[in-house]
N, C-alpha and C. Protein backbone atom coordinates (compact mmCIF):
# COMPACT_ATOMS: atom_id res chain seq x y z
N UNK A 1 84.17 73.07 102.21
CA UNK A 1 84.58 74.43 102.54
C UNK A 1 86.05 74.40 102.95
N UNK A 2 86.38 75.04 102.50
CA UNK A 2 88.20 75.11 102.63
C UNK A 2 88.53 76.54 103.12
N UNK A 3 88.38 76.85 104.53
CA UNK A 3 89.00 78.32 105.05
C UNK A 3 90.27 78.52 105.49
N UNK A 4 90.18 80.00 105.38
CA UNK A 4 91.57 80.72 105.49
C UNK A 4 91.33 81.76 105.84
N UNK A 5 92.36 82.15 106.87
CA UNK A 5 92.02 83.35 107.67
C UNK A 5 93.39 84.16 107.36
N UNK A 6 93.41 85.25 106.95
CA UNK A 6 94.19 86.30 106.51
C UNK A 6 94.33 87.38 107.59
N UNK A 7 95.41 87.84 108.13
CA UNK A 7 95.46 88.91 109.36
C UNK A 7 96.31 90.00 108.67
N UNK A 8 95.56 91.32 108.73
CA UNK A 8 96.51 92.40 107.72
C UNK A 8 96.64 93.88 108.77
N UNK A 9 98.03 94.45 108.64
CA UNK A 9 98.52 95.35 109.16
C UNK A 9 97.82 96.70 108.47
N UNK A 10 96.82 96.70 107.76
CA UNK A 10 96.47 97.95 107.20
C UNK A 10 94.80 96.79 106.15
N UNK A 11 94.08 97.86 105.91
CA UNK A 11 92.84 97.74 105.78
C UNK A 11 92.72 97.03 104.33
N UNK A 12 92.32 95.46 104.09
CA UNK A 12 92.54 95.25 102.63
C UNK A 12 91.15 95.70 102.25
N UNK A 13 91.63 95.34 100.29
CA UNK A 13 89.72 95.45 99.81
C UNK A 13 89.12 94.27 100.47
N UNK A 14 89.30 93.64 100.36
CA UNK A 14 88.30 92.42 100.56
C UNK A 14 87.41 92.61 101.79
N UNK A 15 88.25 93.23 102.91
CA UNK A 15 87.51 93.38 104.40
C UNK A 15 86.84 95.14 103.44
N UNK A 16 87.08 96.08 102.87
CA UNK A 16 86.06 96.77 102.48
C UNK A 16 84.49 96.46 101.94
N UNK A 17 85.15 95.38 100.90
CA UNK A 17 84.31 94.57 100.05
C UNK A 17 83.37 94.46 100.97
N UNK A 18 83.95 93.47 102.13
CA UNK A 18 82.92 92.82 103.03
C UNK A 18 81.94 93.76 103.91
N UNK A 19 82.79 94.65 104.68
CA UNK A 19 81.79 95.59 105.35
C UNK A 19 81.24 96.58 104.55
N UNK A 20 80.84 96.85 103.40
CA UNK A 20 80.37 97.91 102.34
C UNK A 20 79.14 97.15 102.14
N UNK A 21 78.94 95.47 102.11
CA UNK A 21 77.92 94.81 101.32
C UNK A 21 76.76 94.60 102.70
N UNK A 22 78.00 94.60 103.96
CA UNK A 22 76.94 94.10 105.33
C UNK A 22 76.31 95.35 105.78
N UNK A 23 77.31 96.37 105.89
CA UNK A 23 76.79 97.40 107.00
C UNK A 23 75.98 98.43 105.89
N UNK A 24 76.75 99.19 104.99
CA UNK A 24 76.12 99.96 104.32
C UNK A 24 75.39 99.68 103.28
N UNK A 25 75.09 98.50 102.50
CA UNK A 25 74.31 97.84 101.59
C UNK A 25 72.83 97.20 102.88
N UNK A 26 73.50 96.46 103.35
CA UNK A 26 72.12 95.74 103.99
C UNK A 26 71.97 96.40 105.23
N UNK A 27 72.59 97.14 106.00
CA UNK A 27 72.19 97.39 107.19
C UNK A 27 71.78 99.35 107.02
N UNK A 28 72.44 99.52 105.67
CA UNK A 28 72.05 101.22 106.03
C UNK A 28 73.18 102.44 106.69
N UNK A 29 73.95 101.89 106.95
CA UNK A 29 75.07 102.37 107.77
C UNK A 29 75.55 103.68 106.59
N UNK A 30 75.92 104.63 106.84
CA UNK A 30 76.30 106.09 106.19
C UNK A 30 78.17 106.11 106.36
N UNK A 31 78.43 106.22 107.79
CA UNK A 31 79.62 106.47 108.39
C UNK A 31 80.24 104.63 108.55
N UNK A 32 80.96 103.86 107.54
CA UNK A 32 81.40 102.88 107.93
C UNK A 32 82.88 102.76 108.02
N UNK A 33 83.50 103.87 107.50
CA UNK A 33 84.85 103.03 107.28
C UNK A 33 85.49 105.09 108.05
N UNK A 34 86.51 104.98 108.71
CA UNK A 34 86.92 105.77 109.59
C UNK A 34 88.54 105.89 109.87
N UNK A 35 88.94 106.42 111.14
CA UNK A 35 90.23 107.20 110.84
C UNK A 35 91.28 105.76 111.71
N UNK A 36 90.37 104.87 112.49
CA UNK A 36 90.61 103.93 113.43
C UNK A 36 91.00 102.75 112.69
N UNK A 37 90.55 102.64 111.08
CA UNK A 37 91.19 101.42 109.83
C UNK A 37 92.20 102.01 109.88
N UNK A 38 92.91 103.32 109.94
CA UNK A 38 94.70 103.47 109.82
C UNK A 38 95.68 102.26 110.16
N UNK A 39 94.88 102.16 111.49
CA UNK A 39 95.69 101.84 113.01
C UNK A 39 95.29 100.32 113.59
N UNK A 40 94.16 100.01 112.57
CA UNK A 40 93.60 98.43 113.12
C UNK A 40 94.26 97.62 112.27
N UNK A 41 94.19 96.18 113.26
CA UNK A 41 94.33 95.02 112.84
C UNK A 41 93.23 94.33 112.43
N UNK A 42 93.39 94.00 110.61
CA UNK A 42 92.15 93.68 109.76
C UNK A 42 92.70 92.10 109.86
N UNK A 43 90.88 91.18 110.05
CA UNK A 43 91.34 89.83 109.64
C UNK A 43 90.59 89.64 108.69
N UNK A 44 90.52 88.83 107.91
CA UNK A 44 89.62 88.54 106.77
C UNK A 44 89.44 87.12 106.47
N UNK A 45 88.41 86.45 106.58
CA UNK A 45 87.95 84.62 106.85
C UNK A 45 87.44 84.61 104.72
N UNK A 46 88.14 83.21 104.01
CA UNK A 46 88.34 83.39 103.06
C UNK A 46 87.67 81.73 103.20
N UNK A 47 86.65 81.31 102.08
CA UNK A 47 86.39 80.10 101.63
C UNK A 47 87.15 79.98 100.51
N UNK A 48 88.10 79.00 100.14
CA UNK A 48 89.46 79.21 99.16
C UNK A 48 89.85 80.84 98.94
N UNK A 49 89.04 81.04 97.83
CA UNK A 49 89.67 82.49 97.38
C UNK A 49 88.36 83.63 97.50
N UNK A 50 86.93 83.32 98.25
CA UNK A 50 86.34 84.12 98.39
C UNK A 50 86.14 84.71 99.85
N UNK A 51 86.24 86.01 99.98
CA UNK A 51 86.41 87.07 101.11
C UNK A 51 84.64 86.53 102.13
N UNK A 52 84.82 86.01 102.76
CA UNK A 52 83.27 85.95 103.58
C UNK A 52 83.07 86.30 104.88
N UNK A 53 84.05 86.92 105.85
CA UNK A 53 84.27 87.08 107.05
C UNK A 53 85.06 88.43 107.05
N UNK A 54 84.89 89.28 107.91
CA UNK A 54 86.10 90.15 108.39
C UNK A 54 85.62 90.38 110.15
N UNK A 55 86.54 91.19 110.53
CA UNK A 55 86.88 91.77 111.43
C UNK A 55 87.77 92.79 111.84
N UNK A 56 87.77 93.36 112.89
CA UNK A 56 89.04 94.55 113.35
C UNK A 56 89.71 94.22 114.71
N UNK A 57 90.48 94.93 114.73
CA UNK A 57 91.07 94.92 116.52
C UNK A 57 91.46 95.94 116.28
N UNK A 58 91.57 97.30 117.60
CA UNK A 58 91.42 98.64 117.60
C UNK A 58 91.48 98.62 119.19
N UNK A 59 92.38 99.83 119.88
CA UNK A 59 91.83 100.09 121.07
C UNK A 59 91.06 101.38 121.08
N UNK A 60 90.26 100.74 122.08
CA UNK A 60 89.45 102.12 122.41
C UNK A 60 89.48 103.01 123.34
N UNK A 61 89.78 104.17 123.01
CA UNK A 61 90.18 105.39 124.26
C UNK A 61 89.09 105.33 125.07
N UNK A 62 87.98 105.54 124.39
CA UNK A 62 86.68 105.93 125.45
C UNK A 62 86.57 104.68 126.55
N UNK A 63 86.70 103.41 126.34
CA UNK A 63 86.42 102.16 127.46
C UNK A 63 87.96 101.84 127.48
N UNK A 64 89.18 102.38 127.32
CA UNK A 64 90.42 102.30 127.62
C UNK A 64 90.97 100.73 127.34
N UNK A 65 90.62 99.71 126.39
CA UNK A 65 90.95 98.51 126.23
C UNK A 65 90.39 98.13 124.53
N UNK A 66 91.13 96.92 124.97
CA UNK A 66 90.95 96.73 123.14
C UNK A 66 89.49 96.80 122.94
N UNK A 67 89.33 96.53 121.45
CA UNK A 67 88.12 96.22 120.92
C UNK A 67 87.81 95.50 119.54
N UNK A 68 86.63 94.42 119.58
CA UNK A 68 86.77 93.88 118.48
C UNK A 68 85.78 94.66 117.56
N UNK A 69 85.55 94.87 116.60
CA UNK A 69 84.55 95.59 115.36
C UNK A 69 84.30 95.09 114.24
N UNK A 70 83.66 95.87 113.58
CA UNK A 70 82.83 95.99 112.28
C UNK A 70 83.25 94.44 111.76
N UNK A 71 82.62 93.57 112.46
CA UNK A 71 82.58 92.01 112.61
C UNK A 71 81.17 91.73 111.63
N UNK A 72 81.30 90.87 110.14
CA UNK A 72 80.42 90.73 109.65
C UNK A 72 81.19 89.63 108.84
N UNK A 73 79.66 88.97 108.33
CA UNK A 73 79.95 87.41 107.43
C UNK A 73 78.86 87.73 106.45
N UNK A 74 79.74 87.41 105.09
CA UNK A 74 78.32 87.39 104.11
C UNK A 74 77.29 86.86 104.68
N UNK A 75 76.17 87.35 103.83
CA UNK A 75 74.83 86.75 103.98
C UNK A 75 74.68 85.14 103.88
N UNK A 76 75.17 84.70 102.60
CA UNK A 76 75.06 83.36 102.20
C UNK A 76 75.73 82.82 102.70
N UNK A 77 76.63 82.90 103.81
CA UNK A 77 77.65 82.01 104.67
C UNK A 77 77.39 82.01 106.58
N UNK A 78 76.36 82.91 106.61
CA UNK A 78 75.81 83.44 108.18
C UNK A 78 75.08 81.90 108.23
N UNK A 79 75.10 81.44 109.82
CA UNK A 79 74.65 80.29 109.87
C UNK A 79 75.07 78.93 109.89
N UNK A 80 76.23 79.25 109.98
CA UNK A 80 77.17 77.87 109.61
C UNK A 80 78.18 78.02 110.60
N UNK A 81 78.08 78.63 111.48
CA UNK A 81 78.99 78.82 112.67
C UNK A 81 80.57 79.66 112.54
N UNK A 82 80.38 80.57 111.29
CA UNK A 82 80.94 80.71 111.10
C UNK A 82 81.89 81.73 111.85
N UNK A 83 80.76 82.68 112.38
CA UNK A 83 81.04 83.83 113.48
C UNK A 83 82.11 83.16 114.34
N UNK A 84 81.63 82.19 115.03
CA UNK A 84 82.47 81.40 116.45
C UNK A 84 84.06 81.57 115.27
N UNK A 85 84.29 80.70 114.33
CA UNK A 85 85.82 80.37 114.24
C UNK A 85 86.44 81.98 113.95
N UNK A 86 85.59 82.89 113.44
CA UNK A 86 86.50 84.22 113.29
C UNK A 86 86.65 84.52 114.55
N UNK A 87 85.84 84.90 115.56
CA UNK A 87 86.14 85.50 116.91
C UNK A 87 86.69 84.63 117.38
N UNK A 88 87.49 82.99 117.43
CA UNK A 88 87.83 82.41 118.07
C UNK A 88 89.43 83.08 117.21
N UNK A 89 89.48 83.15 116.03
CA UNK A 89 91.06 83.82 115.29
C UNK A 89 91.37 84.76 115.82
N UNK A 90 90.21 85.78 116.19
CA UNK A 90 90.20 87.14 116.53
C UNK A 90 90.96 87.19 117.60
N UNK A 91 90.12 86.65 118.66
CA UNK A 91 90.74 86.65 120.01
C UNK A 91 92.16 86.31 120.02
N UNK A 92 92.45 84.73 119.50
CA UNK A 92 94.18 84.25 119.39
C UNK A 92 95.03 85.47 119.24
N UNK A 93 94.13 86.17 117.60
CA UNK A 93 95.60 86.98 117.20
C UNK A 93 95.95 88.13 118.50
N UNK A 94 94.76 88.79 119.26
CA UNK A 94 94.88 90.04 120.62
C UNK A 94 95.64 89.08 121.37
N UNK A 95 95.97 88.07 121.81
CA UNK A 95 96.67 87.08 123.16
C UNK A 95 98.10 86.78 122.17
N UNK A 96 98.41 86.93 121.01
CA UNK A 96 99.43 86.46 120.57
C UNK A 96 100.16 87.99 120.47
N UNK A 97 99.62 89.10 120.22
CA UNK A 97 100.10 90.28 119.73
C UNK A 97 100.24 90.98 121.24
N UNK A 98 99.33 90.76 122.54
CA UNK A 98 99.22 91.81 123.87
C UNK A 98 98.71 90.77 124.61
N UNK A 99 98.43 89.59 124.93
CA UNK A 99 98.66 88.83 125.89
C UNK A 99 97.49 89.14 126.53
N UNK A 100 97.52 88.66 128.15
CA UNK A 100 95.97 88.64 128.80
C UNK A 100 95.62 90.08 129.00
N UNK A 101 94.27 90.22 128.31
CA UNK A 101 93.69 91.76 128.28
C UNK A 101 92.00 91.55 128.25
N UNK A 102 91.78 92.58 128.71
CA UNK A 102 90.07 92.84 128.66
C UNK A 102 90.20 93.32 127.07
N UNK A 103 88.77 92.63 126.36
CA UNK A 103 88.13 93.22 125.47
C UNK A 103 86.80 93.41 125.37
N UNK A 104 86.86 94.54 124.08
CA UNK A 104 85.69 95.25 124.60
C UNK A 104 84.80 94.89 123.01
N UNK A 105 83.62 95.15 122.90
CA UNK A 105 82.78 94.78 121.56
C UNK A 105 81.46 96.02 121.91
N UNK A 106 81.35 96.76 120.74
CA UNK A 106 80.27 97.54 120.42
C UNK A 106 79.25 96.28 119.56
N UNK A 107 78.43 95.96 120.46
CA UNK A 107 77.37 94.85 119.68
C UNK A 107 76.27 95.66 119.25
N UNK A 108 75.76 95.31 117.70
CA UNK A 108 74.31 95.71 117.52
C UNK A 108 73.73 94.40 118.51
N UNK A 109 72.68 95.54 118.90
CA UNK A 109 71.29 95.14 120.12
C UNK A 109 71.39 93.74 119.57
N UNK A 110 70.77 93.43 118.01
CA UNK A 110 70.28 92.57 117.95
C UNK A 110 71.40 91.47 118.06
N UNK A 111 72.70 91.90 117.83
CA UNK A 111 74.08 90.28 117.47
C UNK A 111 74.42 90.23 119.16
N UNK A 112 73.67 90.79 119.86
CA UNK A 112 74.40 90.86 121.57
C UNK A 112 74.61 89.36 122.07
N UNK A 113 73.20 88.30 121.54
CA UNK A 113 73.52 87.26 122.13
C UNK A 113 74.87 85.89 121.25
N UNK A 114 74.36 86.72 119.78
CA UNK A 114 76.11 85.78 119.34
C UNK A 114 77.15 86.11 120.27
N UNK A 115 77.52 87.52 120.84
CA UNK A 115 78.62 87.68 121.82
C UNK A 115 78.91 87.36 122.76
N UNK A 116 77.62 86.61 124.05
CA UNK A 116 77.14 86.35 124.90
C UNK A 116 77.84 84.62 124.87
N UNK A 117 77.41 84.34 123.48
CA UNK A 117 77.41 82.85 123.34
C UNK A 117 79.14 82.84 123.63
N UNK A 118 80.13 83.55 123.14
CA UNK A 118 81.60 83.67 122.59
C UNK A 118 82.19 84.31 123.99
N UNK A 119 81.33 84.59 125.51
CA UNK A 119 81.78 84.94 126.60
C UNK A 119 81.58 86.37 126.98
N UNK A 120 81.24 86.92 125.95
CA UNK A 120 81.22 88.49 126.35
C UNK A 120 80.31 88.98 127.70
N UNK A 121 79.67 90.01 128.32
CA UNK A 121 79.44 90.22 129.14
C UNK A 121 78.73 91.95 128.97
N UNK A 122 77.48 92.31 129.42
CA UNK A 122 77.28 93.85 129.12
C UNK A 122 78.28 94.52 129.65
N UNK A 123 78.31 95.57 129.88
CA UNK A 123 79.21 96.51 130.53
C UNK A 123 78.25 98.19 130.27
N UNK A 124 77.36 98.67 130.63
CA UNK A 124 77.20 99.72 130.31
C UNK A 124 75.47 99.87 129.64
N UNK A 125 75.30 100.94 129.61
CA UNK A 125 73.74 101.19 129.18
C UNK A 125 73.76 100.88 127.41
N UNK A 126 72.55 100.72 126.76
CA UNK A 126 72.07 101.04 125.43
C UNK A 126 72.30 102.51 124.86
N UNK A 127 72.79 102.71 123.77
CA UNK A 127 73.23 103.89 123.32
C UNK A 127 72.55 103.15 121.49
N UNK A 128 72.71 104.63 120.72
CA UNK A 128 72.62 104.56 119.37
C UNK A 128 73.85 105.03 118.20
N UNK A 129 74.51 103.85 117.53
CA UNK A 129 75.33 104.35 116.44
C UNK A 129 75.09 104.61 116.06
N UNK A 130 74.68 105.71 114.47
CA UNK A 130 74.28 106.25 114.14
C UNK A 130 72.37 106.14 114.38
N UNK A 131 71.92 104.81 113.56
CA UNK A 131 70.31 104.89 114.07
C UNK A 131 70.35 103.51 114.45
N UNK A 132 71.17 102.88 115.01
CA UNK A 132 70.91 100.78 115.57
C UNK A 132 71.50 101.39 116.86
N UNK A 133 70.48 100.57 117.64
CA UNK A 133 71.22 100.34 119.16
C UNK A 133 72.17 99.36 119.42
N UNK A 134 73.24 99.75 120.35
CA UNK A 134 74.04 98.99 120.49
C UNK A 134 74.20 99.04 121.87
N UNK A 135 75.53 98.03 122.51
CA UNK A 135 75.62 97.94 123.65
C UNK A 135 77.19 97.75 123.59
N UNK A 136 77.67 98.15 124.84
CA UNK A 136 79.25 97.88 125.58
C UNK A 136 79.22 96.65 125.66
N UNK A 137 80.09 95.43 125.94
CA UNK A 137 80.00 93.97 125.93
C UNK A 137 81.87 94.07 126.19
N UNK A 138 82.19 93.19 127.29
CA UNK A 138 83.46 93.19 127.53
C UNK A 138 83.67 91.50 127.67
N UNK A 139 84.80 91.32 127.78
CA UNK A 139 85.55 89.62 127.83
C UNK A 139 86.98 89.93 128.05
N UNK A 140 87.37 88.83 129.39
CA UNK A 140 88.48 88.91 129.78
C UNK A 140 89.48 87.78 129.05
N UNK A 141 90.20 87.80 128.37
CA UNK A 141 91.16 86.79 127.65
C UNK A 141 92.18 86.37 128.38
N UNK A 142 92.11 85.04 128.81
CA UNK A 142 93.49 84.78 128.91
C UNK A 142 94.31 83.47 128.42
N UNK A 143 95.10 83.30 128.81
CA UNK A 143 96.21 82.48 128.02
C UNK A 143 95.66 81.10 128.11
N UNK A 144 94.86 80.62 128.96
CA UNK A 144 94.47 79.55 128.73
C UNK A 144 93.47 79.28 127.71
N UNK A 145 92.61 80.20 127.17
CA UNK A 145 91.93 80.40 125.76
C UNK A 145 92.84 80.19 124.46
N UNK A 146 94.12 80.50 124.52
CA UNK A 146 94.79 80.15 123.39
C UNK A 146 95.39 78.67 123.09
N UNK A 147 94.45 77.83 124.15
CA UNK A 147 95.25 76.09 123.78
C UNK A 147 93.98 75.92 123.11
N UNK A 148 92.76 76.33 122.59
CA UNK A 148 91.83 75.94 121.88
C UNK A 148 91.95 75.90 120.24
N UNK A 149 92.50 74.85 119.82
CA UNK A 149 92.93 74.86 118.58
C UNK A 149 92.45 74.81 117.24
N UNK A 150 92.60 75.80 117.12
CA UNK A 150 91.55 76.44 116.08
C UNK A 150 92.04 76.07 114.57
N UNK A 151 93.43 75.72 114.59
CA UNK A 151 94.16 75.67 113.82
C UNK A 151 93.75 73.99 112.87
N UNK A 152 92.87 72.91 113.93
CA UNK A 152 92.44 72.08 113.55
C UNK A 152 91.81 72.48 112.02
N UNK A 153 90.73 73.74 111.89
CA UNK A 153 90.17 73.60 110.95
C UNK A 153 90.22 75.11 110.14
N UNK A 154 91.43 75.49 110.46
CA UNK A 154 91.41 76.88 109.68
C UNK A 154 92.94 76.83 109.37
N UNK A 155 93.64 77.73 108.27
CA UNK A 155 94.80 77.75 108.35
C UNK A 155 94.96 79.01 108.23
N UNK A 156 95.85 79.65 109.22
CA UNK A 156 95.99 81.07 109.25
C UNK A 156 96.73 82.00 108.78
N UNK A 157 96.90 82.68 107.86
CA UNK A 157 98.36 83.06 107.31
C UNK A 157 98.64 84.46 107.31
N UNK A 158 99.48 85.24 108.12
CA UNK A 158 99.79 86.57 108.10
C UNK A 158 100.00 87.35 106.92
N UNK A 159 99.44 88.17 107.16
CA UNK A 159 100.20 89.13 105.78
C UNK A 159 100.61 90.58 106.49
N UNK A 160 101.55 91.40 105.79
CA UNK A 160 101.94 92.46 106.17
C UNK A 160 101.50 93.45 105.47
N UNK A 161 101.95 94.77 105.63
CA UNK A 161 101.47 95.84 104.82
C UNK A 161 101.97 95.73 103.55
């Protein structure tokens, strides 16, 4: 496996690709893609040249701090730990771009304890996104999280708009 993590100033296909096949193909989701992709920071986790990971970074007005999102890994690549090295990119790129900050994660009910595992923390009651329950989940970042070198086994490469 040969990964690559791609960080983009505006919403590529590939992170569409990806959340179109997770959320609204397998999960059912109606409302996936919104006015908050303008304004997010898209990452996208690549085995050579295939798209298998994404993510967002977005702040959120309503819990007033960042937030990570619409966090999904193909099917055929779930299981391989792959979650940990994106949220471990994820996090770097929020501490490299805004430094020590609370973040925040809308978890489906059921991914609460992958977040749990990665430090997160509840924050708040059970609510419903459209029809999946989810939960508030917060994590405090700080600079000593960014000597964890991630860079051992990923190579990360910016892209711009």
């Amino acid at each position: 496996m040969n990964l690559i993590i791609k960080v983009y100033d505006s919403l590529p296909e590939d992170a569409k690709k990806i959340r179109t096949t997770v959320f609204v193909d397998e999960q059912h989701f109606v409302d996936e893609f919104d006015e908050s992709d303008d304004k997010a920071i898209h990452i996208v986790m690549f085995d050579d040249n295939v798209a298998i990971g994404t993510s967002r970074i977005i702040y959120s007005d309503k819990h007033k701090c960042l937030s990570v999102g619409r966090f999904a890994i193909i099917k055929s690549y779930r299981g391989k730990h792959l979650g940990e090295k994106l949220m471990k990119v994820t996090e770097q790129e929020i501490l490299k771009r805004f430094g020590e900050t609370e973040v925040g994660v809308s978890s489906q009910e059921r991914a609460a304890k992958f977040y749990e595992k990665q430090g997160y923390r509840y924050s708040g009651e059970r609510y419903f996104d459209q029809h999946c329950p989810h939960v508030w989940m917060i994590k405090k970042l700080n600079y000593w999280y960014k000597k964890i070198k991630v860079v051992n086994y990923l190579y990360l490469e910016i892209k711009g708009k």
